[in-house]
Structure formats: C-alpha cells, structure tokens
C-alpha atoms as a PDB file:
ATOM      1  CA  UNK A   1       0.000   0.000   0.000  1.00  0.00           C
ATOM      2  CA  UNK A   2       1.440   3.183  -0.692  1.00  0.00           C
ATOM      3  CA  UNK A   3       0.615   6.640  -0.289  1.00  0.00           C
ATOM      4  CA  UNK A   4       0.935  10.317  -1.189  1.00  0.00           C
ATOM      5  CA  UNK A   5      -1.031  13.456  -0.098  1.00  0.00           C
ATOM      6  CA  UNK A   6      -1.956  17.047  -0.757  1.00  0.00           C
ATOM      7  CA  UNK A   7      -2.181  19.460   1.806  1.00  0.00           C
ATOM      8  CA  UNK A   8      -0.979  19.852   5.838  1.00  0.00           C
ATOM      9  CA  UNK A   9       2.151  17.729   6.509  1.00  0.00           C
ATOM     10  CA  UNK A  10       1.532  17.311  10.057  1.00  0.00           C
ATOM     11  CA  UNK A  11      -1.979  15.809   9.000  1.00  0.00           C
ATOM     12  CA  UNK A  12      -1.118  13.239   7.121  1.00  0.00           C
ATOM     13  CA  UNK A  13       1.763  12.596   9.194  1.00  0.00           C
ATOM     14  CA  UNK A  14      -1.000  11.154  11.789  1.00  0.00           C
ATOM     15  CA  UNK A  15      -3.335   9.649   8.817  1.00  0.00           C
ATOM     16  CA  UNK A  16      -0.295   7.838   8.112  1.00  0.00           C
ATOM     17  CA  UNK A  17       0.773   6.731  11.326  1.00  0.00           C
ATOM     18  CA  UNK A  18      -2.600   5.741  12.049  1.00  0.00           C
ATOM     19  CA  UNK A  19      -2.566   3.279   9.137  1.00  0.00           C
ATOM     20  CA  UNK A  20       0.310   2.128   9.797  1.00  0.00           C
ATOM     21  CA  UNK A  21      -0.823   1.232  13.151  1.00  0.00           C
ATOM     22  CA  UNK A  22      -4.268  -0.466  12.123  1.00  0.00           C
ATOM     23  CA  UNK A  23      -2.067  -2.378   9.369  1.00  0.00           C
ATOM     24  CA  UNK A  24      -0.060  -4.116  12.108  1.00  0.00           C
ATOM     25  CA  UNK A  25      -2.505  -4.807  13.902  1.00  0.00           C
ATOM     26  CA  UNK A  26      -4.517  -6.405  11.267  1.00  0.00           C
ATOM     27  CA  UNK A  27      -1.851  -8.280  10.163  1.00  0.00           C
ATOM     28  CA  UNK A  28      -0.860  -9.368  13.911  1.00  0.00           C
ATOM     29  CA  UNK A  29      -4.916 -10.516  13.749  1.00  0.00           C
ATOM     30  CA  UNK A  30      -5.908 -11.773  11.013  1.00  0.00           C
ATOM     31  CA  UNK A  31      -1.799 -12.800   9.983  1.00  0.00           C
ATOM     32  CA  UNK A  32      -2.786 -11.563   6.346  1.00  0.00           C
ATOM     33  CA  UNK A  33      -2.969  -7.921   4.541  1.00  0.00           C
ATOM     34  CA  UNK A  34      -5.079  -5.581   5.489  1.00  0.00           C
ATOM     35  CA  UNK A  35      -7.564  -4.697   2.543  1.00  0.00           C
ATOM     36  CA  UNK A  36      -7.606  -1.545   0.550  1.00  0.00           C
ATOM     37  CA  UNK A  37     -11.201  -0.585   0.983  1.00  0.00           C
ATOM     38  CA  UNK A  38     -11.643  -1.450   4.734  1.00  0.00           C
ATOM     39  CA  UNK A  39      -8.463   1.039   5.303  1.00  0.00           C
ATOM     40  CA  UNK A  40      -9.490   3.851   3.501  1.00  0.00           C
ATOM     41  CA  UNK A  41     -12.985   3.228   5.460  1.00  0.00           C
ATOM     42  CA  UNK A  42     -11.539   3.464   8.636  1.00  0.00           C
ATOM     43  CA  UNK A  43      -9.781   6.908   7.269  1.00  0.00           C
ATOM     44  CA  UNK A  44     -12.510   8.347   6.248  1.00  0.00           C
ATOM     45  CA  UNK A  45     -14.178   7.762   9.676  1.00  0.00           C
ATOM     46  CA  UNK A  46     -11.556   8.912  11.397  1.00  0.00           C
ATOM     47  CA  UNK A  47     -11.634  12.246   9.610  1.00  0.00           C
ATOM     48  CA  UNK A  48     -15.716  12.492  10.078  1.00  0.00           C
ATOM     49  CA  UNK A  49     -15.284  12.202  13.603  1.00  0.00           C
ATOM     50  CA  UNK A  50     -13.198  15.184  13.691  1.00  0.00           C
ATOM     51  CA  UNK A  51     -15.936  17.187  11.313  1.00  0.00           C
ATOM     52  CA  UNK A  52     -18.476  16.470  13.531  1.00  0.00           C
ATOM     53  CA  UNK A  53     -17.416  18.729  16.769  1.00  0.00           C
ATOM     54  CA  UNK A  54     -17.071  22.410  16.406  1.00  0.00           C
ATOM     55  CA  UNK A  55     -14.264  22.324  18.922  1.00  0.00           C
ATOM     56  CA  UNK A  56     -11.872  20.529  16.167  1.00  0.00           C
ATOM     57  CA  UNK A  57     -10.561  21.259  13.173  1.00  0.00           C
ATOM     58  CA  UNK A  58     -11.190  18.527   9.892  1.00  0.00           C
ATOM     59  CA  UNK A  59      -7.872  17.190   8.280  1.00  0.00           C
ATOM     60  CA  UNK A  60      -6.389  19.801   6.070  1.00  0.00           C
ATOM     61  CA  UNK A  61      -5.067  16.852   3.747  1.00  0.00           C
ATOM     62  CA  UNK A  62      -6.081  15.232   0.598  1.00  0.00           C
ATOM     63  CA  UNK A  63      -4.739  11.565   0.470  1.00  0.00           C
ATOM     64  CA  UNK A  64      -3.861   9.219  -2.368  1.00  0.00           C
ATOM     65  CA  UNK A  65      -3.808   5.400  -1.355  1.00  0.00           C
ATOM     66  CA  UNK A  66      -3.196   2.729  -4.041  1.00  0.00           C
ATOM     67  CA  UNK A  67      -2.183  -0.583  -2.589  1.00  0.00           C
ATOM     68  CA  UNK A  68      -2.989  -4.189  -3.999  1.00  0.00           C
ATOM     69  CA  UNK A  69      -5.119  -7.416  -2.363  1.00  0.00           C
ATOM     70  CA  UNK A  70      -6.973 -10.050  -3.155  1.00  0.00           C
ATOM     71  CA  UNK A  71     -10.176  -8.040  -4.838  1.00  0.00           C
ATOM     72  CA  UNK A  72      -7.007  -6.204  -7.285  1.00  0.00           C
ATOM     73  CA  UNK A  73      -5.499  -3.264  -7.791  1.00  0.00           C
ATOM     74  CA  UNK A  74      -7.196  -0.053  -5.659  1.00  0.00           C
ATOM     75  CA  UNK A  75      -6.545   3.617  -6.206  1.00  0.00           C
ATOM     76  CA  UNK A  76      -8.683   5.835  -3.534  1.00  0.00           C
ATOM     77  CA  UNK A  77      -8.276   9.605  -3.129  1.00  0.00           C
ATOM     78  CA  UNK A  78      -9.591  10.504   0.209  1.00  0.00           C
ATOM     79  CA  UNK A  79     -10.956  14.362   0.749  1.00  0.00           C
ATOM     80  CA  UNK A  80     -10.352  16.352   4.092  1.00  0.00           C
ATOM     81  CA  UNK A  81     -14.492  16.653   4.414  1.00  0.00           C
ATOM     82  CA  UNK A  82     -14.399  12.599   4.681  1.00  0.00           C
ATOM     83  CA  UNK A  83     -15.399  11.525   1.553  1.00  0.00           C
ATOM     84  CA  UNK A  84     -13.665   8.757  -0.535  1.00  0.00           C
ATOM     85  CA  UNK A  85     -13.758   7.769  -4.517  1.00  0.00           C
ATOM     86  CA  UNK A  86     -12.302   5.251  -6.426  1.00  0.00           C
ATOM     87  CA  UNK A  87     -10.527   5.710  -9.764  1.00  0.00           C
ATOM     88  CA  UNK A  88      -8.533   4.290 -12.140  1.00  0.00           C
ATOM     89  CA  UNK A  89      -6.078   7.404 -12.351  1.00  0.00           C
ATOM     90  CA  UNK A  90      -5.688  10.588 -11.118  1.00  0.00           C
ATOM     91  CA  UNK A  91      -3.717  13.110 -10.197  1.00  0.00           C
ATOM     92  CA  UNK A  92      -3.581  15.497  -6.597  1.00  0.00           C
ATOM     93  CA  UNK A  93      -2.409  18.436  -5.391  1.00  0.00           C
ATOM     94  CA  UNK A  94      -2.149  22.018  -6.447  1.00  0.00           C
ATOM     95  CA  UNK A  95      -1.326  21.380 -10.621  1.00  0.00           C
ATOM     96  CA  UNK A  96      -3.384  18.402 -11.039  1.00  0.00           C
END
C-alpha cells in the first residue's frame, strides 16, 4: 500500500501513522494484509469524527492510497471533508 497526499504535513503525518498502526494490527490478527477498501474506510471515519465537533478542526489533507489485495489493484483519493472515490487514475495536489 502506498501513499501520497496534498495538503498539511503534520496531518497526514497522523493519517499515516494511524494506518500504519491499524495495518499491524490487522496483520498481527488476522496474519494476512489488510484490505484496501476497509483502510481507507476506517480513514474516512476517522476524519468524520473530527468534522463532527465544532471544537476541532477537519484534516487539512487530501490523500492518495493505491495498494494491492486479493479483490485487485485499488486507487482511492480521500478528501479532508471525509469523503472517498475510487478511480482508475488521477492526479492530486495544487497542478493536477
């Protein structure tokens, strides 16, 4: 699974740390790779959890994720308002 983002660094610092966490674990789990979909799910409700107080700010990052498991190939772009789309290509950031 790789990864590459748009936006705050320190954000997607933490989205990234976070799936690296829930990878491990998964794998410690389940002793397989953690599927494409499922992971960008639990990103995406991460960042609507943080859109849904007034007292935090959303995730100033757009995110990237293609990775590869058993259903195929996956290419997701996540957005910072917690929505998530599959593609076949595209492009992110400021020139796209």
């Amino acid at each position: 699974m790789g990864m590459v983002f748009s936006g705050l660094t320190a954000d997607a610092r933490f989205l990234n740390k976070f799936m690296r966490n829930e990878s491990l674990n998964y794998w410690y789990t389940h002793d397989s790779q953690h599927p494409v979909e499922r992971m960008i799910n639990k990103v995406a409700a991460k960042s609507q959890t943080k859109t849904c107080s007034a007292s935090k700010r959303p995730f100033g990052v757009g995110i990237l994720v293609g990775g590869i498991d058993e259903a195929g190939t996956h290419l997701f772009e996540t957005c910072p308002s917690a929505n998530f789309y599959e593609y076949k290509a595209m492009a992110i950031g400021a020139k796209c």
